[in-house]
C-alpha atoms as a PDB file:
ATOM      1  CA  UNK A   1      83.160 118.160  80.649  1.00  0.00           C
ATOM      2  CA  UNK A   2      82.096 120.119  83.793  1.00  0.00           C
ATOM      3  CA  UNK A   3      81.663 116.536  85.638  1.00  0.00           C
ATOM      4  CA  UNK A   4      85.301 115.363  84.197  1.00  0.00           C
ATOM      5  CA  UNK A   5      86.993 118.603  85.742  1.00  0.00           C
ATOM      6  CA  UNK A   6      84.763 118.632  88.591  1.00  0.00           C
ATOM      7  CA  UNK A   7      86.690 114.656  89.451  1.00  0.00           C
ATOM      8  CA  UNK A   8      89.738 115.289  88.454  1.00  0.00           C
ATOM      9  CA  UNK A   9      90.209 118.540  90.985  1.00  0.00           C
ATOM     10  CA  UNK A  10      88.717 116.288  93.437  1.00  0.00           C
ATOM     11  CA  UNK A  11      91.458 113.439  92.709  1.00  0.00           C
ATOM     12  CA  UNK A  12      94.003 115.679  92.630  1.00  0.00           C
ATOM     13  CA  UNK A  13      92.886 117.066  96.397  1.00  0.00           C
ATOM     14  CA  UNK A  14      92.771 113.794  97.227  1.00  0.00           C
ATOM     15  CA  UNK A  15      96.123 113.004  96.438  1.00  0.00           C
ATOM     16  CA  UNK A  16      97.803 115.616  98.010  1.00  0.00           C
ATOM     17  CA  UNK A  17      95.912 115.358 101.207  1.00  0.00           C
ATOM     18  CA  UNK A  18      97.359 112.023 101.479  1.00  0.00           C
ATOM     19  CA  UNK A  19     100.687 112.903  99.657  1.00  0.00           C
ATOM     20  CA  UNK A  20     100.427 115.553 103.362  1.00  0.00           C
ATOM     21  CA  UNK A  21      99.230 113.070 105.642  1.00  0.00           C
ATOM     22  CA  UNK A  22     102.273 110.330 104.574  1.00  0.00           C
ATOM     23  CA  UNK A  23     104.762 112.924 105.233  1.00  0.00           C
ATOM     24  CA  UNK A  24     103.251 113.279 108.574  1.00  0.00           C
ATOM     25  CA  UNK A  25     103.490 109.790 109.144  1.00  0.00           C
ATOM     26  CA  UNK A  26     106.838 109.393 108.102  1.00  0.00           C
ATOM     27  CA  UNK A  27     108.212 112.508 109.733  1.00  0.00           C
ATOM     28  CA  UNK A  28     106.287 111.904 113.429  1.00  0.00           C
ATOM     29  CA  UNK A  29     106.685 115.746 113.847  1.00  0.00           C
ATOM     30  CA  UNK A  30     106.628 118.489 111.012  1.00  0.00           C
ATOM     31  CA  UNK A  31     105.704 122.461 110.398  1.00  0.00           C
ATOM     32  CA  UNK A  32     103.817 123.014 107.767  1.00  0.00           C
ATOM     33  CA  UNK A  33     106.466 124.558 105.671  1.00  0.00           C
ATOM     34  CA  UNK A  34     108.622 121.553 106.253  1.00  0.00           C
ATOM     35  CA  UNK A  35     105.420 119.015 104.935  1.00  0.00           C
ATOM     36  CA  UNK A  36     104.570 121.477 101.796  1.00  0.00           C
ATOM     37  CA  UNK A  37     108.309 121.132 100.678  1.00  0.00           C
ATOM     38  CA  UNK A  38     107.970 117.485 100.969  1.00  0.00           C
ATOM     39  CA  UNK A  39     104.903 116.738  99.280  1.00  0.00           C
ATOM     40  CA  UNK A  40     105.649 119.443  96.615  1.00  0.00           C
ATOM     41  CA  UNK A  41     102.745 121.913  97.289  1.00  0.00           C
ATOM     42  CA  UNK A  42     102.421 125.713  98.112  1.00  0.00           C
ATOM     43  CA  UNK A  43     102.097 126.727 101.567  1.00  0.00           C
ATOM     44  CA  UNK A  44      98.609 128.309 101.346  1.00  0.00           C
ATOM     45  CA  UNK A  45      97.476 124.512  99.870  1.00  0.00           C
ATOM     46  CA  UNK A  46      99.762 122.702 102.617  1.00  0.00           C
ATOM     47  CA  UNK A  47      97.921 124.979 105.439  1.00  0.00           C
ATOM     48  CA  UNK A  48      94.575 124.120 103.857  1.00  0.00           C
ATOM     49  CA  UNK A  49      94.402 120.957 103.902  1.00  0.00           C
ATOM     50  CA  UNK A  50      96.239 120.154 106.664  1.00  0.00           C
ATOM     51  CA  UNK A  51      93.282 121.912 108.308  1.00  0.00           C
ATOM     52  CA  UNK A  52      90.691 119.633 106.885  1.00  0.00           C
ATOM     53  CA  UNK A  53      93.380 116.494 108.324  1.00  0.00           C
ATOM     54  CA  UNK A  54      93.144 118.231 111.735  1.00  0.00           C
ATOM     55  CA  UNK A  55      89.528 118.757 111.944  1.00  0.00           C
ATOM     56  CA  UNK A  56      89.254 115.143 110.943  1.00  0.00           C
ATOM     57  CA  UNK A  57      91.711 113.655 113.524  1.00  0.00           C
ATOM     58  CA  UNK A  58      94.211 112.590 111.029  1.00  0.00           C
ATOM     59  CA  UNK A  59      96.753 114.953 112.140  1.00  0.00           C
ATOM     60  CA  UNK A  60      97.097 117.378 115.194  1.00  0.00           C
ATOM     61  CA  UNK A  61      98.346 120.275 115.874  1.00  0.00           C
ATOM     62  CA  UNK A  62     101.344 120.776 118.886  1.00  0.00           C
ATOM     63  CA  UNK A  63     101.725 124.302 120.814  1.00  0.00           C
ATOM     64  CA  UNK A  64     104.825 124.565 118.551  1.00  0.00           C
ATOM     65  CA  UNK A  65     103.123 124.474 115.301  1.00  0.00           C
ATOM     66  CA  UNK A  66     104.319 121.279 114.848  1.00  0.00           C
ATOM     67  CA  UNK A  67     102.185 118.434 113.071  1.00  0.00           C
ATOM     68  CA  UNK A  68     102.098 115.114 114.104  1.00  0.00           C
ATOM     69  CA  UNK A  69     100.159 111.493 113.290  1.00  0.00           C
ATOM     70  CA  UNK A  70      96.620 111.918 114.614  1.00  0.00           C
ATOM     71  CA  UNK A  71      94.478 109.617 116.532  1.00  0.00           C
ATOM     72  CA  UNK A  72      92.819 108.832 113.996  1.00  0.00           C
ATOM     73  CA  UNK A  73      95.506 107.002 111.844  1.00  0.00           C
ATOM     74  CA  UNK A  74      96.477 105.453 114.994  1.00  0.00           C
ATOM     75  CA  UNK A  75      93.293 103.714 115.235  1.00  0.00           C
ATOM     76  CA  UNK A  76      92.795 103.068 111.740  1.00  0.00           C
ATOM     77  CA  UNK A  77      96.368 101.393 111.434  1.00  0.00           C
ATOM     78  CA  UNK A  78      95.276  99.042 114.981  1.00  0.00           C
ATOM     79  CA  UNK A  79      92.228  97.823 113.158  1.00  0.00           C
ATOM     80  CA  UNK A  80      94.516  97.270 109.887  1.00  0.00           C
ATOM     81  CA  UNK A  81      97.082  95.101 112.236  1.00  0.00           C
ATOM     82  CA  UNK A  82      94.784  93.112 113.549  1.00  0.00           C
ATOM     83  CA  UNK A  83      94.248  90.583 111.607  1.00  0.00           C
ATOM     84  CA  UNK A  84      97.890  90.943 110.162  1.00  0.00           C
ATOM     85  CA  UNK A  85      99.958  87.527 110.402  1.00  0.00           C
ATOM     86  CA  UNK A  86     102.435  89.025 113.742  1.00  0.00           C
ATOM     87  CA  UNK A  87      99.411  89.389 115.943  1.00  0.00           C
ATOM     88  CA  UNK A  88      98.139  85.814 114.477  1.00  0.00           C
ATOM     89  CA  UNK A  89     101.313  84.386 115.100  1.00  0.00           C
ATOM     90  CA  UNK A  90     101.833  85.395 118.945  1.00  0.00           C
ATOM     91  CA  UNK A  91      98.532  85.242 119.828  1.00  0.00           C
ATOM     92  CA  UNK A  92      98.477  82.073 121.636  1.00  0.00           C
ATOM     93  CA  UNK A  93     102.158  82.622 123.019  1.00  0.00           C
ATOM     94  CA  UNK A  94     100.593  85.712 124.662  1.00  0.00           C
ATOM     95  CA  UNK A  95      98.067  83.637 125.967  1.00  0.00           C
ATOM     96  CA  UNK A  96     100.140  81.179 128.085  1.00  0.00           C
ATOM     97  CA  UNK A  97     102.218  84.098 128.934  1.00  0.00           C
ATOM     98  CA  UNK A  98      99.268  85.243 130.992  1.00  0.00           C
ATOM     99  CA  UNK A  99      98.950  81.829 131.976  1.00  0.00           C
ATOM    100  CA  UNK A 100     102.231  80.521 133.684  1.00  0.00           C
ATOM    101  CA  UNK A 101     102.503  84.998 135.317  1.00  0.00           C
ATOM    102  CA  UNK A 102      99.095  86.505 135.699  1.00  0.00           C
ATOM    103  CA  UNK A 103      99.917  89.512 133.898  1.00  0.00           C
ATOM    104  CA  UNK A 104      99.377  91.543 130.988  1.00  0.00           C
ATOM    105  CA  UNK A 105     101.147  90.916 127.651  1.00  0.00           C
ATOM    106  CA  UNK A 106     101.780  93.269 124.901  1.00  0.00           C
ATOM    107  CA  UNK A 107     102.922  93.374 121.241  1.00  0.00           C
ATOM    108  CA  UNK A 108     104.368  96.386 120.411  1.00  0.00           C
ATOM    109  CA  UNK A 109     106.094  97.400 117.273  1.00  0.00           C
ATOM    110  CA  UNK A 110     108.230 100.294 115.350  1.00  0.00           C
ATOM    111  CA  UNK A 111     106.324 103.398 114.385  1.00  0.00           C
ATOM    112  CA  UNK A 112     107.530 106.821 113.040  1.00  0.00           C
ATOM    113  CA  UNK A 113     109.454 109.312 114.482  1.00  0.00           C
ATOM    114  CA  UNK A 114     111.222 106.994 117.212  1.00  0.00           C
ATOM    115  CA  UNK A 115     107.727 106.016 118.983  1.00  0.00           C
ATOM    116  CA  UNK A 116     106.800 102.348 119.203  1.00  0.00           C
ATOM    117  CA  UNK A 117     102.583 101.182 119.014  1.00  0.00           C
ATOM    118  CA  UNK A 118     101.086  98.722 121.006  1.00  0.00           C
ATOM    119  CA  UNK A 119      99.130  96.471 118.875  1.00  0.00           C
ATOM    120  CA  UNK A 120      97.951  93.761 120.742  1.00  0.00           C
ATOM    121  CA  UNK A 121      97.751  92.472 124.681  1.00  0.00           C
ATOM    122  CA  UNK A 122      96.606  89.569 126.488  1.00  0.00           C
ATOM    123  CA  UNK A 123      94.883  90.863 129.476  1.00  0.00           C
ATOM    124  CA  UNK A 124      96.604  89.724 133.320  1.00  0.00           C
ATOM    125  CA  UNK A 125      94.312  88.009 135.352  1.00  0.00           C
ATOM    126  CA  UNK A 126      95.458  89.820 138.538  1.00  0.00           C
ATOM    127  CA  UNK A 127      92.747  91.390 140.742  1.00  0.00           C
ATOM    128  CA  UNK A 128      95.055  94.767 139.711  1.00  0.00           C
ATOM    129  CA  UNK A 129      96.433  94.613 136.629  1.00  0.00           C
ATOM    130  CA  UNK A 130      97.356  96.910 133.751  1.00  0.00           C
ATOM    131  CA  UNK A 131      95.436  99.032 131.846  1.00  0.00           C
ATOM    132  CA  UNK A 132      94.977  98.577 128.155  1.00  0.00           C
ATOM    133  CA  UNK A 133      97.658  99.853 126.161  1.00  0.00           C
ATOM    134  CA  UNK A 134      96.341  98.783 122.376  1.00  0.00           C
ATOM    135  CA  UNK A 135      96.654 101.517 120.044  1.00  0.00           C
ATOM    136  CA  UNK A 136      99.087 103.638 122.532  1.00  0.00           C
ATOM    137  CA  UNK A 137     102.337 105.151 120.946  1.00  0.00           C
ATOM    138  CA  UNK A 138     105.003 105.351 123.447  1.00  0.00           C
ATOM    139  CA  UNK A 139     108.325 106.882 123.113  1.00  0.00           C
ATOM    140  CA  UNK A 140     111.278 103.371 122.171  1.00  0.00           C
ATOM    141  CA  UNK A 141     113.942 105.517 124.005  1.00  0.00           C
ATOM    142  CA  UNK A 142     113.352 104.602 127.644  1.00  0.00           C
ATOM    143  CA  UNK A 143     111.355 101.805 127.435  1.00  0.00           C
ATOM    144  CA  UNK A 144     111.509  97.929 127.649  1.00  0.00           C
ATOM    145  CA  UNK A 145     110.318  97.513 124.176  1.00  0.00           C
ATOM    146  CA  UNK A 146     112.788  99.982 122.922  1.00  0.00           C
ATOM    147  CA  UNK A 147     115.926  97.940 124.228  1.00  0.00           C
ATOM    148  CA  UNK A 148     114.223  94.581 123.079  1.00  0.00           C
ATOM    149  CA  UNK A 149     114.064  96.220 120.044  1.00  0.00           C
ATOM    150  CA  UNK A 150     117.159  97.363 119.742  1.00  0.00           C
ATOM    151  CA  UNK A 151     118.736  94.303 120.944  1.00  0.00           C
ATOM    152  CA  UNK A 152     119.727  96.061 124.034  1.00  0.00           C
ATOM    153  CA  UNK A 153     118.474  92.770 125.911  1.00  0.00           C
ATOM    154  CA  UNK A 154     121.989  91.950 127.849  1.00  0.00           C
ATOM    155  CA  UNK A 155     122.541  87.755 128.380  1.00  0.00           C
ATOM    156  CA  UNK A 156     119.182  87.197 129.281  1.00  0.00           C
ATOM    157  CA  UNK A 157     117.293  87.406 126.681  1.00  0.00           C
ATOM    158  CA  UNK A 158     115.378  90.534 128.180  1.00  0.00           C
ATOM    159  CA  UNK A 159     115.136  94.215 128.533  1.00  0.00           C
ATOM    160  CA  UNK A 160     113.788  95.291 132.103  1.00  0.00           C
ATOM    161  CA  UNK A 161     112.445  99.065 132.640  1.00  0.00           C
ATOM    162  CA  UNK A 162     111.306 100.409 135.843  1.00  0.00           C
ATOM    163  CA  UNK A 163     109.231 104.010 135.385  1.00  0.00           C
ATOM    164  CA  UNK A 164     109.546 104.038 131.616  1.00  0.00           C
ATOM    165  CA  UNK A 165     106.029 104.343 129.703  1.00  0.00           C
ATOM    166  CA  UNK A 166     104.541 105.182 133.412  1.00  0.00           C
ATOM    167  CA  UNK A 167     105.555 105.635 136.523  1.00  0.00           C
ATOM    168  CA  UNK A 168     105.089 102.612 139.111  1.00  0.00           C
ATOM    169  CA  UNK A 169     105.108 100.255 135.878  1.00  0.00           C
ATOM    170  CA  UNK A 170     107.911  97.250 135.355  1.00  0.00           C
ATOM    171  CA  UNK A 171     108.061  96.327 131.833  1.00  0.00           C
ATOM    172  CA  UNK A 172     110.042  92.945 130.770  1.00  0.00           C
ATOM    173  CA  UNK A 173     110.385  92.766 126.881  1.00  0.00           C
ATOM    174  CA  UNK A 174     111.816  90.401 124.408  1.00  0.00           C
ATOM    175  CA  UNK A 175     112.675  91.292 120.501  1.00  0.00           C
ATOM    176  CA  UNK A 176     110.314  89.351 118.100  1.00  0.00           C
ATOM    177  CA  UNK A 177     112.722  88.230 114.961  1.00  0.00           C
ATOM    178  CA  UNK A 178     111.685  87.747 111.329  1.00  0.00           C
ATOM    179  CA  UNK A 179     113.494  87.082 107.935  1.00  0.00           C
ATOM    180  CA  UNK A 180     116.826  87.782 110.596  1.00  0.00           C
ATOM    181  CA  UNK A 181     115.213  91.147 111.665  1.00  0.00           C
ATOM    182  CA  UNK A 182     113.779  92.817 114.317  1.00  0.00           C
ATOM    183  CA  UNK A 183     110.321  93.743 113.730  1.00  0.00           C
ATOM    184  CA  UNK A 184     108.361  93.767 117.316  1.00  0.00           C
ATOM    185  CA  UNK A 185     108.938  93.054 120.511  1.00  0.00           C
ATOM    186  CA  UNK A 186     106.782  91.082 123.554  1.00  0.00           C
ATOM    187  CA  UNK A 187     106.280  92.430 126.339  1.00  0.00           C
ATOM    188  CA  UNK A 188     104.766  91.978 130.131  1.00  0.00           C
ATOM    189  CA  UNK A 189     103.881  94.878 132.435  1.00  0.00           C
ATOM    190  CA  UNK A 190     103.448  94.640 135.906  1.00  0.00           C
ATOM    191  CA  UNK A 191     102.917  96.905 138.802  1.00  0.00           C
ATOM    192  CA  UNK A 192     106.338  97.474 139.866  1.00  0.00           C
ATOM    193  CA  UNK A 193     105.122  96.460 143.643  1.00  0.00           C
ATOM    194  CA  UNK A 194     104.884  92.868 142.935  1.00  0.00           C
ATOM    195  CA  UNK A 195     108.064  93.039 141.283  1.00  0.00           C
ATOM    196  CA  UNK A 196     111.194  91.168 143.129  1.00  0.00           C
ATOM    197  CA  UNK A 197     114.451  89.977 141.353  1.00  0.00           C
ATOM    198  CA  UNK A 198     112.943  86.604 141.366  1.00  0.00           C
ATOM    199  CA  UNK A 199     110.011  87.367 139.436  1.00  0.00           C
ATOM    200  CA  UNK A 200     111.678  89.418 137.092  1.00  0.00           C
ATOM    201  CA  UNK A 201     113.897  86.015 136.582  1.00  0.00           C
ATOM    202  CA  UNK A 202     110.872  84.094 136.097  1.00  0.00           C
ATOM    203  CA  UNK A 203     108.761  86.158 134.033  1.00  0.00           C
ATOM    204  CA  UNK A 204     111.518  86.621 131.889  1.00  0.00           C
ATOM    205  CA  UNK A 205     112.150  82.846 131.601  1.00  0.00           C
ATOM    206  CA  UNK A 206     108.813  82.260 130.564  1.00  0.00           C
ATOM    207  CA  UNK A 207     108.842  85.272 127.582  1.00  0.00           C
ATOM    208  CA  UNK A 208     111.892  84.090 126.289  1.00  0.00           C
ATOM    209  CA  UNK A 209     110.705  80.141 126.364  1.00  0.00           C
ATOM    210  CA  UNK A 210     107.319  81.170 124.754  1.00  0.00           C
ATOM    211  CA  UNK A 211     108.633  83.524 122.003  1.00  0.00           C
ATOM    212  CA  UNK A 212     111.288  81.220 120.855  1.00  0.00           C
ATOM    213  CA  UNK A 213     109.217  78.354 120.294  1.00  0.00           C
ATOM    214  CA  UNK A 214     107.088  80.284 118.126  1.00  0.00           C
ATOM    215  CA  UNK A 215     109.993  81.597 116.191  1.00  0.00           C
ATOM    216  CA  UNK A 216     111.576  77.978 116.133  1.00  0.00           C
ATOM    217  CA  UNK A 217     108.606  76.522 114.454  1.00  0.00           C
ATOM    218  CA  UNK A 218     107.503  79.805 112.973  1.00  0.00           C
END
């Protein structure tokens, strides 16, 4: 009987940790009030085991008091992705990208709490080139991703940022349909000193060529 108890209290922690860590998720930023009221638990138990979620990189803790998404459930939901269908899908449409421009190719998609989260690239074979991104959330408002995801992509097809995730960083992005939804978006980032009008044009020509063939015969 001792055992039995012994499980069930440990099922029941279990539960609510995650019950915790999913309104984390879902909120992007929370006090700990705010995630006890959610996940229907008393302060003192919120605090608690939001602790044990800190200590354990699930959440972390802002200067505010805030809570947000920790690095580790940003990791653990890259490894999930990547063997999911959308990375499957572009994977050789990122490839050529690289291919016919020489730079590095993302696949970014929605997260919580407005961010987006890279989830894929094809590295640029330029002697400089981009740093890897995979696993990196970045804020959708103010980036090329963002508008392609928000069909903010004007007659071309694209959305073209200048200084959004980074400074000195041109991003060139594309929204990635399914189903008639949104649900990612393609992107290439360059060092904004090799960008010219021209190339923008032609790297732009080649995203949109590449992604729609894959979503043609998709």
């Amino acid at each position: 009987m001792a055992e039995a108890a012994k499980a069930d209290s440990t099922t029941r922690t279990v539960e609510r940790a995650l019950a915790l860590l999913s309104v984390v998720c879902q909120e992007g930023a929370v006090t700990q009030s705010e995630a006890a009221k959610a996940a229907g638990l008393s302060t003192s138990t919120a605090l608690r085991l939001l602790r044990t979620l800190e200590g354990t990189g699930f959440v972390r803790r802002e200067e505010n008091g805030t809570y947000r998404p920790g690095a580790a459930v940003v990791q653990l939901g890259v490894l999930a992705l990547s063997s999911e269908s959308l990375i499957a899908t572009y994977r050789a449409a990122m490839d050529r990208i690289v291919e016919a421009t020489g730079e590095s190719t993302y696949l970014s998609i929605p997260a919580a709490g407005g961010h987006g989260l890279y989830i894929a690239i094809a590295e640029g074979t330029q002697s400089v080139r981009h740093a890897n991104w995979v696993g990196r959330r970045f804020q959708l408002e103010g980036s090329a991703a963002g508008k392609a995801m928000s069909g903010d992509v004007g007659a071309s097809g694209c959305a073209v940022v200048g200084d959004g995730v980074e400074p000195d960083i041109t991003a060139i992005a594309v929204p990635l349909t399914a189903g008639g939804k949104t649900v990612a978006a393609m992107s290439v980032v360059v060092p904004s000193y090799r960008m010219t009008p021209a190339r923008i044009d032609d790297i732009c020509r080649v995203l949109t060529a590449e992604t729609s063939a894959v979503q043609t015969h998709g």
